[in-house]
C-alpha atoms as a PDB file:
ATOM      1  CA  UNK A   1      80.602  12.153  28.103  1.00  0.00           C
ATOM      2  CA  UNK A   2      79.990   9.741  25.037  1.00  0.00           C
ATOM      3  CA  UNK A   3      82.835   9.632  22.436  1.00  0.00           C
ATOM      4  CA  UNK A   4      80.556  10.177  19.565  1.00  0.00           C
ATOM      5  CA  UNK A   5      79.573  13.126  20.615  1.00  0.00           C
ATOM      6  CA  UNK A   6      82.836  14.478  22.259  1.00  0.00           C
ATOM      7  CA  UNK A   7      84.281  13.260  18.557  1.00  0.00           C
ATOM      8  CA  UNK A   8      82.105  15.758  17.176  1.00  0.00           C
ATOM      9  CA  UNK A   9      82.220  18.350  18.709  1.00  0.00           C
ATOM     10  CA  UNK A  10      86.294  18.336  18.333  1.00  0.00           C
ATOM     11  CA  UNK A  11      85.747  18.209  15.027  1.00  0.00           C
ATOM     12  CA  UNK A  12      83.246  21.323  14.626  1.00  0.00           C
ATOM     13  CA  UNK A  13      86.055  22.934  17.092  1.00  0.00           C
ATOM     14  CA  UNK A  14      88.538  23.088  14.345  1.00  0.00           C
ATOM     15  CA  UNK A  15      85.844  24.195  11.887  1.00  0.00           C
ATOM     16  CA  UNK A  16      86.015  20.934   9.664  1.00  0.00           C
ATOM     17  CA  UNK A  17      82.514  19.877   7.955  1.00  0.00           C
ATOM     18  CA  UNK A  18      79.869  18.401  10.247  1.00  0.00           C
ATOM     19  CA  UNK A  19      80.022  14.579  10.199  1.00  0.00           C
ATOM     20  CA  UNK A  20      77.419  11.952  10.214  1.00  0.00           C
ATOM     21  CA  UNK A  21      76.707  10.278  12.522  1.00  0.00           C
ATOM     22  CA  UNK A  22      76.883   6.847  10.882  1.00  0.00           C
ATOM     23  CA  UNK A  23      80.501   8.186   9.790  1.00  0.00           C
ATOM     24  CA  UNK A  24      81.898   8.658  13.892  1.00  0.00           C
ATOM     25  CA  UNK A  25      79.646   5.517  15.178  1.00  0.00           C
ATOM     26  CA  UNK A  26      81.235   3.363  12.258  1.00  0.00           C
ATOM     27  CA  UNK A  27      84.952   4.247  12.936  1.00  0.00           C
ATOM     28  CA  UNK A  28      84.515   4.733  16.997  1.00  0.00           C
ATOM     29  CA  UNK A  29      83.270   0.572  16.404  1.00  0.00           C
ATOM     30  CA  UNK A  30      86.201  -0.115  14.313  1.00  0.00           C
ATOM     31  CA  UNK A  31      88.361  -1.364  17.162  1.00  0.00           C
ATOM     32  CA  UNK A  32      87.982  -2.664  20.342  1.00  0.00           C
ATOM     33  CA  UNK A  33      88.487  -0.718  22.765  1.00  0.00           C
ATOM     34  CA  UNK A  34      88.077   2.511  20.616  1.00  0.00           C
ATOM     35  CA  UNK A  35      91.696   4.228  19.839  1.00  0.00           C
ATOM     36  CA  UNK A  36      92.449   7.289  21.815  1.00  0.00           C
ATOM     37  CA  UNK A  37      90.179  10.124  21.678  1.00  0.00           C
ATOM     38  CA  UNK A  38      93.052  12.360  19.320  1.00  0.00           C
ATOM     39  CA  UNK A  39      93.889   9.633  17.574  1.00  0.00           C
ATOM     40  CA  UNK A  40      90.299   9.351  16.024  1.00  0.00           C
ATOM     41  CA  UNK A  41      90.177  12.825  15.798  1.00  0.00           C
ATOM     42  CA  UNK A  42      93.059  12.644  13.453  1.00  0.00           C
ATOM     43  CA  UNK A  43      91.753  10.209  11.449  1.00  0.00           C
ATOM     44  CA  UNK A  44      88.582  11.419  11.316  1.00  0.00           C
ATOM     45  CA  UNK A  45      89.889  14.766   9.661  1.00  0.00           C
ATOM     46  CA  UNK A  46      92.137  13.219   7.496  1.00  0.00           C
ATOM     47  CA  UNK A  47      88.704  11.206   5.923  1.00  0.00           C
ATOM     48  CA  UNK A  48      86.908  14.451   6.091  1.00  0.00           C
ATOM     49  CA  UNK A  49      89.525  16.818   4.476  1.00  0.00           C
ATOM     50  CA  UNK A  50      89.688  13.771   1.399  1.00  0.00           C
ATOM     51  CA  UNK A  51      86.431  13.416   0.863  1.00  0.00           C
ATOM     52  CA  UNK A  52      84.121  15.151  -1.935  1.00  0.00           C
ATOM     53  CA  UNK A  53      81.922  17.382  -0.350  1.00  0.00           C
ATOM     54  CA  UNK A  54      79.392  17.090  -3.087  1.00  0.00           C
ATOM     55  CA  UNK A  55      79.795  13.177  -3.037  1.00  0.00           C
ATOM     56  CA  UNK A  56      80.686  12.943   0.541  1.00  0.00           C
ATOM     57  CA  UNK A  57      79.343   8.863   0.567  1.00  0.00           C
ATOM     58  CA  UNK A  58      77.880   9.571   3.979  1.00  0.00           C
ATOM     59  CA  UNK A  59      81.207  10.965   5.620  1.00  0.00           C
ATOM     60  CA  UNK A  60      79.168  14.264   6.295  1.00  0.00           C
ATOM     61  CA  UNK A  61      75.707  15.343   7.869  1.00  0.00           C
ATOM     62  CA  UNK A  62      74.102  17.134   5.135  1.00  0.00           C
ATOM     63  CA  UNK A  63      71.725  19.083   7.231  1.00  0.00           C
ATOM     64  CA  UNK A  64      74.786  20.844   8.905  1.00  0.00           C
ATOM     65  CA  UNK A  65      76.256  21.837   5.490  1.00  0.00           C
ATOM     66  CA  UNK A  66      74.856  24.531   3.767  1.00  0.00           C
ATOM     67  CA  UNK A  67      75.234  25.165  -0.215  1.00  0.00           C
ATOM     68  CA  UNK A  68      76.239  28.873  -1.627  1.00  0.00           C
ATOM     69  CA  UNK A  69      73.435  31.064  -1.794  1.00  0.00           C
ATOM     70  CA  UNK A  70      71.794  31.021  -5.436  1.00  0.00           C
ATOM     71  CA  UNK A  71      70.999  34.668  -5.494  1.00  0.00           C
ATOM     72  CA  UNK A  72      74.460  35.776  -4.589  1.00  0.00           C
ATOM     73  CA  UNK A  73      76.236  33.873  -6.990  1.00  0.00           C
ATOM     74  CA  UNK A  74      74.319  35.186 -10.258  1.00  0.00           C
ATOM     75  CA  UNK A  75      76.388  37.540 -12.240  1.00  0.00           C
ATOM     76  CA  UNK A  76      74.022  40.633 -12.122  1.00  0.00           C
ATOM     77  CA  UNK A  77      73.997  40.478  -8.046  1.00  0.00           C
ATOM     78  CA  UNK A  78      76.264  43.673  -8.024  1.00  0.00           C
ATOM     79  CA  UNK A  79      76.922  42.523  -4.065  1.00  0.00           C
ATOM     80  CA  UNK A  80      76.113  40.676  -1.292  1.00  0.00           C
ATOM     81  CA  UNK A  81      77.327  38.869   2.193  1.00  0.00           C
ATOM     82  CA  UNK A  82      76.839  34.891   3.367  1.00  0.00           C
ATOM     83  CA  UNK A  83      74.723  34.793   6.410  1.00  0.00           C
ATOM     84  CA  UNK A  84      76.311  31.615   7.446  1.00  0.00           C
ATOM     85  CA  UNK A  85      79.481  29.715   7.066  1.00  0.00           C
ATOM     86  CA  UNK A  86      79.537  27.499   3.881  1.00  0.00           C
ATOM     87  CA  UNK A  87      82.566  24.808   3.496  1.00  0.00           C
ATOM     88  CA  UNK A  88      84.205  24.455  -0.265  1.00  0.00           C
ATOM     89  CA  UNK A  89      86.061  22.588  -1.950  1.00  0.00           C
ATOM     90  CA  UNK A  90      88.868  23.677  -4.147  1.00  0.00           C
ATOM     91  CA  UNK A  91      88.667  23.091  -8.058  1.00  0.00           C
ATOM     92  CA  UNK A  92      91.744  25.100  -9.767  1.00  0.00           C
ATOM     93  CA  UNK A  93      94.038  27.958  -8.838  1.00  0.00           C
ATOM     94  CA  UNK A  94      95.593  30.484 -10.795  1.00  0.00           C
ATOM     95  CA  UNK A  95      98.638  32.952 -10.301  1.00  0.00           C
ATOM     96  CA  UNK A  96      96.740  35.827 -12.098  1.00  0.00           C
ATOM     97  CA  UNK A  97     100.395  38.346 -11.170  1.00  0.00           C
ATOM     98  CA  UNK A  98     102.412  35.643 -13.694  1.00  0.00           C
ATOM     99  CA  UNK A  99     101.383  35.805 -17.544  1.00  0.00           C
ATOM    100  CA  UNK A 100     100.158  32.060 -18.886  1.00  0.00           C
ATOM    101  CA  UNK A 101     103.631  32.378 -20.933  1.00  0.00           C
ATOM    102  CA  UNK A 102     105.645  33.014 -18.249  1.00  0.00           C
ATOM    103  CA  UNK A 103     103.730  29.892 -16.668  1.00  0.00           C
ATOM    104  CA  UNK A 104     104.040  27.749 -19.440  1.00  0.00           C
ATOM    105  CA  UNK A 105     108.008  28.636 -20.452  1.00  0.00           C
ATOM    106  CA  UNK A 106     108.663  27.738 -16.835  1.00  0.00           C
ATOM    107  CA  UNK A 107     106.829  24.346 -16.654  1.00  0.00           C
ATOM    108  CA  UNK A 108     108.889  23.666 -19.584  1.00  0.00           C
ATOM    109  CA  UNK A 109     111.434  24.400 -17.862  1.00  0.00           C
ATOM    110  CA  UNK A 110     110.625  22.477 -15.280  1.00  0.00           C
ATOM    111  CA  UNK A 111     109.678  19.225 -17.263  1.00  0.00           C
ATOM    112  CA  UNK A 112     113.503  19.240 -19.003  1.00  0.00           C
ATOM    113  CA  UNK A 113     115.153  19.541 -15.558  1.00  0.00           C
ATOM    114  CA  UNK A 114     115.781  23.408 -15.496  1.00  0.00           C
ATOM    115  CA  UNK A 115     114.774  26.320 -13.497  1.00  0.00           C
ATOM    116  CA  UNK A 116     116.112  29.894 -13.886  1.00  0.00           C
ATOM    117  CA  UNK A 117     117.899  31.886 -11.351  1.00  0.00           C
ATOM    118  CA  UNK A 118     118.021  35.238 -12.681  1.00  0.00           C
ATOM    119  CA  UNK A 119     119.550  34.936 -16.052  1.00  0.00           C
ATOM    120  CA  UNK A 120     121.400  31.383 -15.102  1.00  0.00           C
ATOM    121  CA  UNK A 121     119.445  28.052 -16.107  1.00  0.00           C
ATOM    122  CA  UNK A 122     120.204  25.610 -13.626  1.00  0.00           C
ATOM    123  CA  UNK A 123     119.234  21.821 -13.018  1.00  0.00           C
ATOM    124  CA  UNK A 124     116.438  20.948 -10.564  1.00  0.00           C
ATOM    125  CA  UNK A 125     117.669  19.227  -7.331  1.00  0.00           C
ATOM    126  CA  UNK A 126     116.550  15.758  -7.839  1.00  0.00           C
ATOM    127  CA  UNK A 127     113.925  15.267  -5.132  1.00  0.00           C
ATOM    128  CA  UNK A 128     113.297  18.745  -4.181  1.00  0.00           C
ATOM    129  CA  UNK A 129     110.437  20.382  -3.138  1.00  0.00           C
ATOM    130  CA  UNK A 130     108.642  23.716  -4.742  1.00  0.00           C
ATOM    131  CA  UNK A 131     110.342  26.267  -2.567  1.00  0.00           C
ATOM    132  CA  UNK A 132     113.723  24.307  -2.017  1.00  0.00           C
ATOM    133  CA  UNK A 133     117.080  26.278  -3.029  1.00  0.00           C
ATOM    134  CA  UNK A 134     118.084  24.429  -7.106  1.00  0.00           C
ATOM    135  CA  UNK A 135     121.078  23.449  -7.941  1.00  0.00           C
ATOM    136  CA  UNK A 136     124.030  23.787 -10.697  1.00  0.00           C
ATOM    137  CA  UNK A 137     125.174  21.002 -12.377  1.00  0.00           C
ATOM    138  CA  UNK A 138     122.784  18.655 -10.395  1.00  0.00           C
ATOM    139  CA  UNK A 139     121.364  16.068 -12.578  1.00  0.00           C
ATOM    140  CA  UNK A 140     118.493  13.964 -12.092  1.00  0.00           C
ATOM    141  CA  UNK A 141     114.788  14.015 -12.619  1.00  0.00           C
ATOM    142  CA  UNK A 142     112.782  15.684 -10.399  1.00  0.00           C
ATOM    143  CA  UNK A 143     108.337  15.434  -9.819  1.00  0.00           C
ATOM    144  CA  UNK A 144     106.135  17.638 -12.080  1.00  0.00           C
ATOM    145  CA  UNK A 145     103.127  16.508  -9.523  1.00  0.00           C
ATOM    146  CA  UNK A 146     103.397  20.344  -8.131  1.00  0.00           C
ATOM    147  CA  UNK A 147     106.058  21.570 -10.560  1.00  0.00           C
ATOM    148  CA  UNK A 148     106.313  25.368 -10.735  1.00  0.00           C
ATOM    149  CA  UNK A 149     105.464  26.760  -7.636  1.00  0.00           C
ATOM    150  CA  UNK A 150     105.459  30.823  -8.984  1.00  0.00           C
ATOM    151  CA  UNK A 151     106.552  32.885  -6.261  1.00  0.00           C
ATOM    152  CA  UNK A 152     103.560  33.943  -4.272  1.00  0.00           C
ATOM    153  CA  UNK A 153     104.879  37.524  -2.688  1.00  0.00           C
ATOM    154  CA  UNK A 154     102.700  40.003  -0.559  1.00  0.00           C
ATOM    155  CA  UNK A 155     101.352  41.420  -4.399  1.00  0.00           C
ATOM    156  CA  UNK A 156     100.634  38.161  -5.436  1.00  0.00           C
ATOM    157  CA  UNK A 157      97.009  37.990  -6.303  1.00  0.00           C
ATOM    158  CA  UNK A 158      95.126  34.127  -6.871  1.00  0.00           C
ATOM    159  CA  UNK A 159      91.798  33.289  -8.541  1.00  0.00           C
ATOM    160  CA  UNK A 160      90.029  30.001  -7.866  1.00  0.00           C
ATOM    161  CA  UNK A 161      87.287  28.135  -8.666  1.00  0.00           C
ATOM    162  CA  UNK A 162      85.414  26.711  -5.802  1.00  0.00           C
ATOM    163  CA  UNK A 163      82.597  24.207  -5.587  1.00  0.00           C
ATOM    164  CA  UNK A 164      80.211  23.282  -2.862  1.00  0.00           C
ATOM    165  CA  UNK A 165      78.114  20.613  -1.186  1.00  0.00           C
ATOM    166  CA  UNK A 166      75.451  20.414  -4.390  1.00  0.00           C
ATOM    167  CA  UNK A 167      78.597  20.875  -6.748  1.00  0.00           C
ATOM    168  CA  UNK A 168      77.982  24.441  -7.744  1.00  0.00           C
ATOM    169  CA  UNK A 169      81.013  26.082  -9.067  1.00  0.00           C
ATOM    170  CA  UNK A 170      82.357  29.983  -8.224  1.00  0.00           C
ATOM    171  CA  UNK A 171      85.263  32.024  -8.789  1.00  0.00           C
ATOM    172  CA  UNK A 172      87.031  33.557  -5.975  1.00  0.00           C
ATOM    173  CA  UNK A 173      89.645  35.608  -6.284  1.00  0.00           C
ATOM    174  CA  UNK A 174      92.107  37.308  -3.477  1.00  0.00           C
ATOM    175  CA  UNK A 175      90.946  40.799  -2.564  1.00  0.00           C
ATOM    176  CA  UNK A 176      93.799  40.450   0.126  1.00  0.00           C
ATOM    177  CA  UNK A 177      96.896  38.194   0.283  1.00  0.00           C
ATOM    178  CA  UNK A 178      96.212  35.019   2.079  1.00  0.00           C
ATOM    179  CA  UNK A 179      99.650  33.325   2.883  1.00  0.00           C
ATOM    180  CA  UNK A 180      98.024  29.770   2.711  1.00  0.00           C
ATOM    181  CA  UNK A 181      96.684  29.755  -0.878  1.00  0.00           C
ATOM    182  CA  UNK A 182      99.063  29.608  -3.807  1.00  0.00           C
ATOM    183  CA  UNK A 183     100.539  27.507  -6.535  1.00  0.00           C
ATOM    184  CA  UNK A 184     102.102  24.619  -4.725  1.00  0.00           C
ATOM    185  CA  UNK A 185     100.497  25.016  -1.201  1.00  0.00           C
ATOM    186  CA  UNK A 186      96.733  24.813  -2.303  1.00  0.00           C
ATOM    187  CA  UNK A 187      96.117  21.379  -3.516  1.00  0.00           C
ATOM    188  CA  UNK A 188      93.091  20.436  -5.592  1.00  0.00           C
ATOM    189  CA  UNK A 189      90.165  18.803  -3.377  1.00  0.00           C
ATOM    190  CA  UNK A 190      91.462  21.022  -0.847  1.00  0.00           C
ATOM    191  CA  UNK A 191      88.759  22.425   2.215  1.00  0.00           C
ATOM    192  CA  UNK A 192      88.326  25.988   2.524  1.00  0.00           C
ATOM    193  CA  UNK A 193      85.673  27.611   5.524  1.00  0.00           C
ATOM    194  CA  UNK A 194      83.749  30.517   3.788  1.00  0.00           C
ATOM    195  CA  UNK A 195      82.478  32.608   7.150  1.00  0.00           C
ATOM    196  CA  UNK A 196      79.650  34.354   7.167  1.00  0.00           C
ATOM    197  CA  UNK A 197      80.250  37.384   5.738  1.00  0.00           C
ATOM    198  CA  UNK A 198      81.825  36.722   2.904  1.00  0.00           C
ATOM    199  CA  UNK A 199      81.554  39.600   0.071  1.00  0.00           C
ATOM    200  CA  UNK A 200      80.280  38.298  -3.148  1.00  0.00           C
ATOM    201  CA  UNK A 201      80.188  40.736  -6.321  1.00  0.00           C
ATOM    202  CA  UNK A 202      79.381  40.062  -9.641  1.00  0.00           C
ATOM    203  CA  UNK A 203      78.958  35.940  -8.804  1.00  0.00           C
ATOM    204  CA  UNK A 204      82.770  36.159  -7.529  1.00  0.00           C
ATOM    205  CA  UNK A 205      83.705  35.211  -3.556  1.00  0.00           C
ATOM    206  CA  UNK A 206      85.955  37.775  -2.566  1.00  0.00           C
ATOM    207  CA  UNK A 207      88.865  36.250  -0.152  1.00  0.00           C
ATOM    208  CA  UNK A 208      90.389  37.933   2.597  1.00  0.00           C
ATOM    209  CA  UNK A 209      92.068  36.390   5.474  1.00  0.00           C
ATOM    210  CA  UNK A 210      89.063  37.363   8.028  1.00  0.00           C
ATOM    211  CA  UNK A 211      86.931  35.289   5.775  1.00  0.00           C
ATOM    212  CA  UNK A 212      88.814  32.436   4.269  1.00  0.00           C
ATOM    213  CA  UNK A 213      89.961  29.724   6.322  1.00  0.00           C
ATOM    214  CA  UNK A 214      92.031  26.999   4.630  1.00  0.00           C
ATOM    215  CA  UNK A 215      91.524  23.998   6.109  1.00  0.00           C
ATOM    216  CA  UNK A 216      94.274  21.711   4.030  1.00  0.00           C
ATOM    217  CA  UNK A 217      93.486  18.287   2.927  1.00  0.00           C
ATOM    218  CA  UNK A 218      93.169  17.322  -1.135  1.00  0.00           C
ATOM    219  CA  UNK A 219      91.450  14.689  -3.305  1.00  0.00           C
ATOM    220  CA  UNK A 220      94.622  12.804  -4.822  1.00  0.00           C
ATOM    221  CA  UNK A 221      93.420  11.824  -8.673  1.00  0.00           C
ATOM    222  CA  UNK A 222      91.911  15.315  -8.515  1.00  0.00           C
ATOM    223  CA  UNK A 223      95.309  16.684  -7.557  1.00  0.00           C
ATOM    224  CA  UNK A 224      97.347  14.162  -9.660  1.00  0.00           C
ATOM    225  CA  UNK A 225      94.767  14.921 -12.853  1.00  0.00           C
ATOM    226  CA  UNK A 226      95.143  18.880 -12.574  1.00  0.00           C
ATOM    227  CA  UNK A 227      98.586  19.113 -12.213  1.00  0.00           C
ATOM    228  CA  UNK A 228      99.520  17.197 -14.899  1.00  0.00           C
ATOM    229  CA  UNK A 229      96.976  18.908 -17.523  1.00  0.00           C
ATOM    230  CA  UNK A 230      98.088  21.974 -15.951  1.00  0.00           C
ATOM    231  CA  UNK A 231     100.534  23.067 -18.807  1.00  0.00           C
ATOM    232  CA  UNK A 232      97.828  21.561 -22.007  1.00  0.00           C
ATOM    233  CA  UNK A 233      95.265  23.604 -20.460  1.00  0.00           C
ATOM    234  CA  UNK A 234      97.486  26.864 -20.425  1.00  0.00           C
ATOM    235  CA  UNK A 235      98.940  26.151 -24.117  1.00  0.00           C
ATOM    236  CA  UNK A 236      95.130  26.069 -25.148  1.00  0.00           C
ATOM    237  CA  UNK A 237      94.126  29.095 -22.959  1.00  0.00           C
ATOM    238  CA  UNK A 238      96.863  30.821 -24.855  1.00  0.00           C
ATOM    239  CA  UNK A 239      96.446  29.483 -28.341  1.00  0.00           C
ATOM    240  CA  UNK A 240      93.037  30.591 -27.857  1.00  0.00           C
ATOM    241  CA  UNK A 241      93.040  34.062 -27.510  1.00  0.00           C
ATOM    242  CA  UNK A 242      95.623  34.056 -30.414  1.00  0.00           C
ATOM    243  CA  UNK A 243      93.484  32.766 -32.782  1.00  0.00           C
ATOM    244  CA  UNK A 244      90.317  34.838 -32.363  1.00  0.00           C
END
């Protein structure tokens, strides 16, 4: 069988967006011989998962990569199902089962060194992840890139905004607890599978794990730009409502 198409259809296997052509011929060519059939499956999804699907600069097959359905996603469309898988990208995500000031007094927190452990403040292990054990009396500075990762418990329920291949923009929200999407697992720019389906009410994709696939992958200044805006743009959510 030809690698290009034993490339692709790989890649379809694990449900990732349908490449071009161009994309597969261009980086079976790149060496010679061609690299192992998994490694350029690898690398292949790593390009794919990074790109922006409604940008994709020829990394995807458009044909093979349908948009949200207009008619679902109006407000007044009281409900309806996808008749086909649609990909999507991931724009923000929200803890809605933490307040904004809860969220806010803990990225605080966060950005002077502390976390809270019950009623104890204690210094952030320098270097440690979002769901790594903190520290007393441990100095040091530690990232804000994915700072405050609020604890995302069998209750916990997220909203997102999603976009897709012609850049429309959706909410989504959790109708049942999907392990994989939270604060400090879903990065921005991340892939999601939408399977046909899908309920959509009132313009919102409802998410349950029959439905949503997360795919991983993120778009790094996307990622990079969120987080750190992350605590202005709850300060002026906030300030907002307290000043109508």
């Amino acid at each position: 069988m030809d690698l290009i198409p034993q490339l692709r259809a790989s890649l379809l296997a694990i449900s990732l967006p349908a490449p071009s052509t161009a994309f597969l011929t261009t980086l079976v060519a790149s060496r010679s011989p061609p690299p192992p059939l998994p490694s350029l499956i690898a690398t292949a999804k790593a390009r794919l998962l990074a790109c922006d699907l409604a940008a994709p600069a020829a990394l995807l097959d458009a044909a093979m990569l349908p948009a949200l359905p207009a008619a679902a996603m109006a407000a007044d469309a009281s409900s309806a199902r996808l008749s086909r898988d649609v990909h999507v990208q991931v724009l923000d995500v929200e803890n809605l089962s933490v307040s904004r000031w809860d969220q806010i007094e803990e990225l605080e927190a966060v950005a002077r060194g502390e976390r809270t452990r019950g009623r104890q403040v204690v210094r952030v292990a320098a270097g440690a992840d979002d769901d790594a054990a903190v520290a007393p009396d441990n100095d040091g500075p530690r990232s804000r890139r994915d700072a405050v990762a609020a604890v995302a418990g069998p209750s916990a329920t997220h909203r997102l905004v999603l976009q897709d291949c012609r850049g429309n923009r959706v909410y989504a929200v959790e109708l049942r607890r999907i392990d994989r999407i939270g604060i400090g697992k879903t990065n921005i720019g991340e892939k999601m599978l939408l399977r046909a389906g899908t309920v959509v009410a009132r313009g919102t994709v409802l998410l349950t794990p029959e439905t949503c696939l997360p795919l991983g992958g993120r778009i790094e200044a996307w990622h990079e730009a969120w987080a750190e805006s992350r605590l202005q743009r709850l300060k002026d959510v906030v300030g907002g409502r307290h000043t109508r």
